[in-house]
N, C-alpha and C. Protein backbone atom coordinates (compact mmCIF):
# COMPACT_ATOMS: atom_id res chain seq x y z
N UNK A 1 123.84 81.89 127.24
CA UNK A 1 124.51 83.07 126.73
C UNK A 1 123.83 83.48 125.42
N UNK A 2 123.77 84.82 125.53
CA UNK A 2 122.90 85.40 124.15
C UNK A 2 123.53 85.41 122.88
N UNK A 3 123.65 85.03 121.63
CA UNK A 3 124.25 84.96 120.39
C UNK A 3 124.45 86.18 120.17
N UNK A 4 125.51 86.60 119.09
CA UNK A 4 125.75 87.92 118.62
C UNK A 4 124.34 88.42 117.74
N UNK A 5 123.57 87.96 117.01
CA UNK A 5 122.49 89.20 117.01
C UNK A 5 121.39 89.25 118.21
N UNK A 6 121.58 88.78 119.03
CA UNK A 6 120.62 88.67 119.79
C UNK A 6 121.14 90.31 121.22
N UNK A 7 122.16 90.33 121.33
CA UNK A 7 123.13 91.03 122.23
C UNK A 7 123.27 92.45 121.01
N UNK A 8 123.31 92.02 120.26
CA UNK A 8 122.99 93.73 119.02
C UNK A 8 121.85 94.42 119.18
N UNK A 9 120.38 93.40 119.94
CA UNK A 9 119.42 94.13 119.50
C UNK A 9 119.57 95.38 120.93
N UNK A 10 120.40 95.43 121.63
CA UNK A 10 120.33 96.29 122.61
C UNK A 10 121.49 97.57 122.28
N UNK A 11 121.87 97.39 121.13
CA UNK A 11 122.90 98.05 120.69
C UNK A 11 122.53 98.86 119.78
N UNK A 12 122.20 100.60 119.86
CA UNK A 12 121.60 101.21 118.75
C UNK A 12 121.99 101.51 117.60
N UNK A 13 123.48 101.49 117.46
CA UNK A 13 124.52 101.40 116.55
C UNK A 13 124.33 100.44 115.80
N UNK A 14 124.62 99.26 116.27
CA UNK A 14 124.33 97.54 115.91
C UNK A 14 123.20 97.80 115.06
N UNK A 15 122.16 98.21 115.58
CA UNK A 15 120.64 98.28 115.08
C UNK A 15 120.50 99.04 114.07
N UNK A 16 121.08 100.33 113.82
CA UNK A 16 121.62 101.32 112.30
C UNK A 16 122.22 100.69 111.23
N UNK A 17 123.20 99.49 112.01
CA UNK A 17 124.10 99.15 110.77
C UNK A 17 123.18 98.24 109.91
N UNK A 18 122.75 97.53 111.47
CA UNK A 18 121.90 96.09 110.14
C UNK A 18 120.36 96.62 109.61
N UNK A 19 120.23 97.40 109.50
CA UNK A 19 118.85 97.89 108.94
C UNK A 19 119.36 98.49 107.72
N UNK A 20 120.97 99.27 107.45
CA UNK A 20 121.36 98.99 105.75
C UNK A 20 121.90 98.49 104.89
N UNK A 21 121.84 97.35 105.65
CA UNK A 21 121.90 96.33 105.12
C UNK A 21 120.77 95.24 103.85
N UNK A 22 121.13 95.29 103.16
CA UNK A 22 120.63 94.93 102.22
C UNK A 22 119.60 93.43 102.02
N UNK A 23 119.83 92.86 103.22
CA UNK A 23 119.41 91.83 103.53
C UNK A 23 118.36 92.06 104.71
N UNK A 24 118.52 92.89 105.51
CA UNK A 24 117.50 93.44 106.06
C UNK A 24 116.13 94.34 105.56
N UNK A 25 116.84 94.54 104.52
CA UNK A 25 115.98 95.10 103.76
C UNK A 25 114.47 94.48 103.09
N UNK A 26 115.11 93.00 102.98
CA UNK A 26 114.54 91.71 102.08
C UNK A 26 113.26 91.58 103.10
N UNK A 27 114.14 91.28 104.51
CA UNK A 27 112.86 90.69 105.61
C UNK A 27 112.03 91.73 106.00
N UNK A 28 112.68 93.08 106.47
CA UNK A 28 111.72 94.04 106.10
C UNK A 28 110.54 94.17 105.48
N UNK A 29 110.68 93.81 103.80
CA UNK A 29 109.93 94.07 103.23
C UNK A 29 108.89 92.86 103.20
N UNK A 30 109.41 91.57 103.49
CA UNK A 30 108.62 90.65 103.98
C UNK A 30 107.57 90.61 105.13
N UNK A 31 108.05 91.19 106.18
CA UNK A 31 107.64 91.67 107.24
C UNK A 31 106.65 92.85 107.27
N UNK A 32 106.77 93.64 106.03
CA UNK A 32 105.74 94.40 105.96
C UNK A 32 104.23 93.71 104.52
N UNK A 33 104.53 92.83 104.34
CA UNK A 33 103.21 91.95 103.54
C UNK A 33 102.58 91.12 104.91
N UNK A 34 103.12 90.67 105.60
CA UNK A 34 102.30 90.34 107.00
C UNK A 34 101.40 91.56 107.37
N UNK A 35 100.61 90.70 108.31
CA UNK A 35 99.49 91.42 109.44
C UNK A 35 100.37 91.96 110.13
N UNK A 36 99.98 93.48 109.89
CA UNK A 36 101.01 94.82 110.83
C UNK A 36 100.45 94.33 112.20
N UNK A 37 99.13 94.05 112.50
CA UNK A 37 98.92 93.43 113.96
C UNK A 37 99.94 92.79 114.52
N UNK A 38 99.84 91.44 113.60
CA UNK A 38 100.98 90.21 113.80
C UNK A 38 101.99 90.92 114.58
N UNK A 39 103.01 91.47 113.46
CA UNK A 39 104.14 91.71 113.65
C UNK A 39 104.20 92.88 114.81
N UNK A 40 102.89 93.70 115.18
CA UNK A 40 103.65 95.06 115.85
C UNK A 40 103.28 93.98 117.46
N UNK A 41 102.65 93.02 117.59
CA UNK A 41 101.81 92.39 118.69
C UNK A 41 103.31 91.63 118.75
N UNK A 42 104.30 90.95 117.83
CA UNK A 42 105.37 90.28 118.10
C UNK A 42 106.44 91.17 118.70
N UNK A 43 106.70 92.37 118.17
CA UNK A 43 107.61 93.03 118.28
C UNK A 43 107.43 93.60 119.90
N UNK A 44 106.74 94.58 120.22
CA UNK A 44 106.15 94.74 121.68
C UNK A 44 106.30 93.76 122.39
N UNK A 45 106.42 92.58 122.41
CA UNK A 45 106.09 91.23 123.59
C UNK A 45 108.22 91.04 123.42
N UNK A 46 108.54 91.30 122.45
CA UNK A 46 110.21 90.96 122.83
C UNK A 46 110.43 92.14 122.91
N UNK A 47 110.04 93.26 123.27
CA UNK A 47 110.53 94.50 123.81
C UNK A 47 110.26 94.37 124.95
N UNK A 48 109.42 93.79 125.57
CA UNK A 48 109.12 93.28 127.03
C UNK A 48 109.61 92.26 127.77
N UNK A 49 110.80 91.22 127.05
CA UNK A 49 111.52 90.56 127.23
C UNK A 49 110.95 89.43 126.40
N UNK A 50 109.53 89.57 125.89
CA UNK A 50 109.43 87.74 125.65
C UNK A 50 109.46 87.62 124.06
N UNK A 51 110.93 87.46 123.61
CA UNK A 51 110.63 86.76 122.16
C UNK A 51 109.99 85.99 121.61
N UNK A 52 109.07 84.77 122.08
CA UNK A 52 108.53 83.52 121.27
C UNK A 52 108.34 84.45 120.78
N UNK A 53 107.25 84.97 120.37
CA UNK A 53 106.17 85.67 118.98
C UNK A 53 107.10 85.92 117.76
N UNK A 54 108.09 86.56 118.62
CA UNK A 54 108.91 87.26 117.30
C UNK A 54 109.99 85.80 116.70
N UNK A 55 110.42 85.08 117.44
CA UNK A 55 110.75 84.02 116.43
C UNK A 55 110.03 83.13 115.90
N UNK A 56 108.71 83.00 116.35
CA UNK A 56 107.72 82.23 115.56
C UNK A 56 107.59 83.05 114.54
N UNK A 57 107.39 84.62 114.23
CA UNK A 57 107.31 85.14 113.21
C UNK A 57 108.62 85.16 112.37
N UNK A 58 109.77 85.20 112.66
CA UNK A 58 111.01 85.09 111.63
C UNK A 58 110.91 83.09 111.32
N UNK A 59 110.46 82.71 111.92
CA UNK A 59 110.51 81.14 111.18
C UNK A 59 109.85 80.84 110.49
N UNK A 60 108.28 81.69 110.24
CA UNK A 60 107.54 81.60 109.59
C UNK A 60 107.85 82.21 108.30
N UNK A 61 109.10 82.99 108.41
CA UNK A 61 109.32 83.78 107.53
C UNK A 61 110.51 82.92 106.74
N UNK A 62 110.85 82.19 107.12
CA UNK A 62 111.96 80.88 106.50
C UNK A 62 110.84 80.38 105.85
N UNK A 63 109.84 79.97 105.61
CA UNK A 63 109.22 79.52 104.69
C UNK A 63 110.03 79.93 102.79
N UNK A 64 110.05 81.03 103.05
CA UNK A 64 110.16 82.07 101.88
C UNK A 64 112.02 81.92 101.47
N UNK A 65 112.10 81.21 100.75
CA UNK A 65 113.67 81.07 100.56
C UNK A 65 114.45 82.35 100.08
N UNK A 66 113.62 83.19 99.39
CA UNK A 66 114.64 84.46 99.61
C UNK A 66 114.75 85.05 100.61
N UNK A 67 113.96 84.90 101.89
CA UNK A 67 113.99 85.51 103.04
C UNK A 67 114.79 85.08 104.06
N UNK A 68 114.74 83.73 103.88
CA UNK A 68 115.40 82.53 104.63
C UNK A 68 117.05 82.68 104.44
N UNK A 69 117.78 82.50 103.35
CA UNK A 69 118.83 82.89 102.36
C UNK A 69 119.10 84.46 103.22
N UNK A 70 118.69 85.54 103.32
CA UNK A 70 119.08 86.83 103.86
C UNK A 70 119.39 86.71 105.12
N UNK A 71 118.63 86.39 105.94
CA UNK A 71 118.31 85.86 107.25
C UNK A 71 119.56 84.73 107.54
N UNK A 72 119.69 84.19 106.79
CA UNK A 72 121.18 83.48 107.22
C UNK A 72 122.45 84.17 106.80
N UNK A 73 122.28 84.69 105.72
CA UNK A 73 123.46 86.00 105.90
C UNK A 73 123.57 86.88 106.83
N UNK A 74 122.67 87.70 107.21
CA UNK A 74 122.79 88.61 108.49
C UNK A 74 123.09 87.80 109.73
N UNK A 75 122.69 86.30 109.82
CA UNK A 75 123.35 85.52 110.83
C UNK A 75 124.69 85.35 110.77
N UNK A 76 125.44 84.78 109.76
CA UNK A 76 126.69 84.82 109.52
C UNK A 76 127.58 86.02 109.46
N UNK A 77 127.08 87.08 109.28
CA UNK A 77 127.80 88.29 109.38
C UNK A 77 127.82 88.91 110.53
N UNK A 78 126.72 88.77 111.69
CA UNK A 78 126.83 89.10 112.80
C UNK A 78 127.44 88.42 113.46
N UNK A 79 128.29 87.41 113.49
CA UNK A 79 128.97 86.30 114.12
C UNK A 79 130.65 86.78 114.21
């Protein structure tokens, strides 16, 4: 069974709210100091159903404790 952000990302509403979110904002901006390759090559492959890429790229992104810290708030709030 799919977790609550996982079942949002098909939700365009869902997808409005957490993008002003302030914490989305954080990984965002994290997400844009990466290789736009990286990320647009991750993003496309879970638009096609296959996430690995894209959670190898948000775990990579737990490296970064302010990112990590946001990223578990938007987990807990989508719950």
């Amino acid at each position: 069974m799919p977790s609550a952000p996982e079942r949002s990302l098909g939700d365009p509403e869902a997808i409005r709210r957490l993008l002003t979110q302030p914490e989305a904002r954080t990984i965002l901006s994290a997400l844009k100091a990466r290789d736009a390759d990286q990320v647009q090559a991750a993003a496309q492959t879970a638009l096609k159903g296959d996430a690995a890429a894209l959670r190898q790229l948000l775990a990579s992104l737990n490296q970064d404790p302010r990112v990590k810290g946001a990223i578990d708030r938007l987990d807990r709030s989508a719950r």
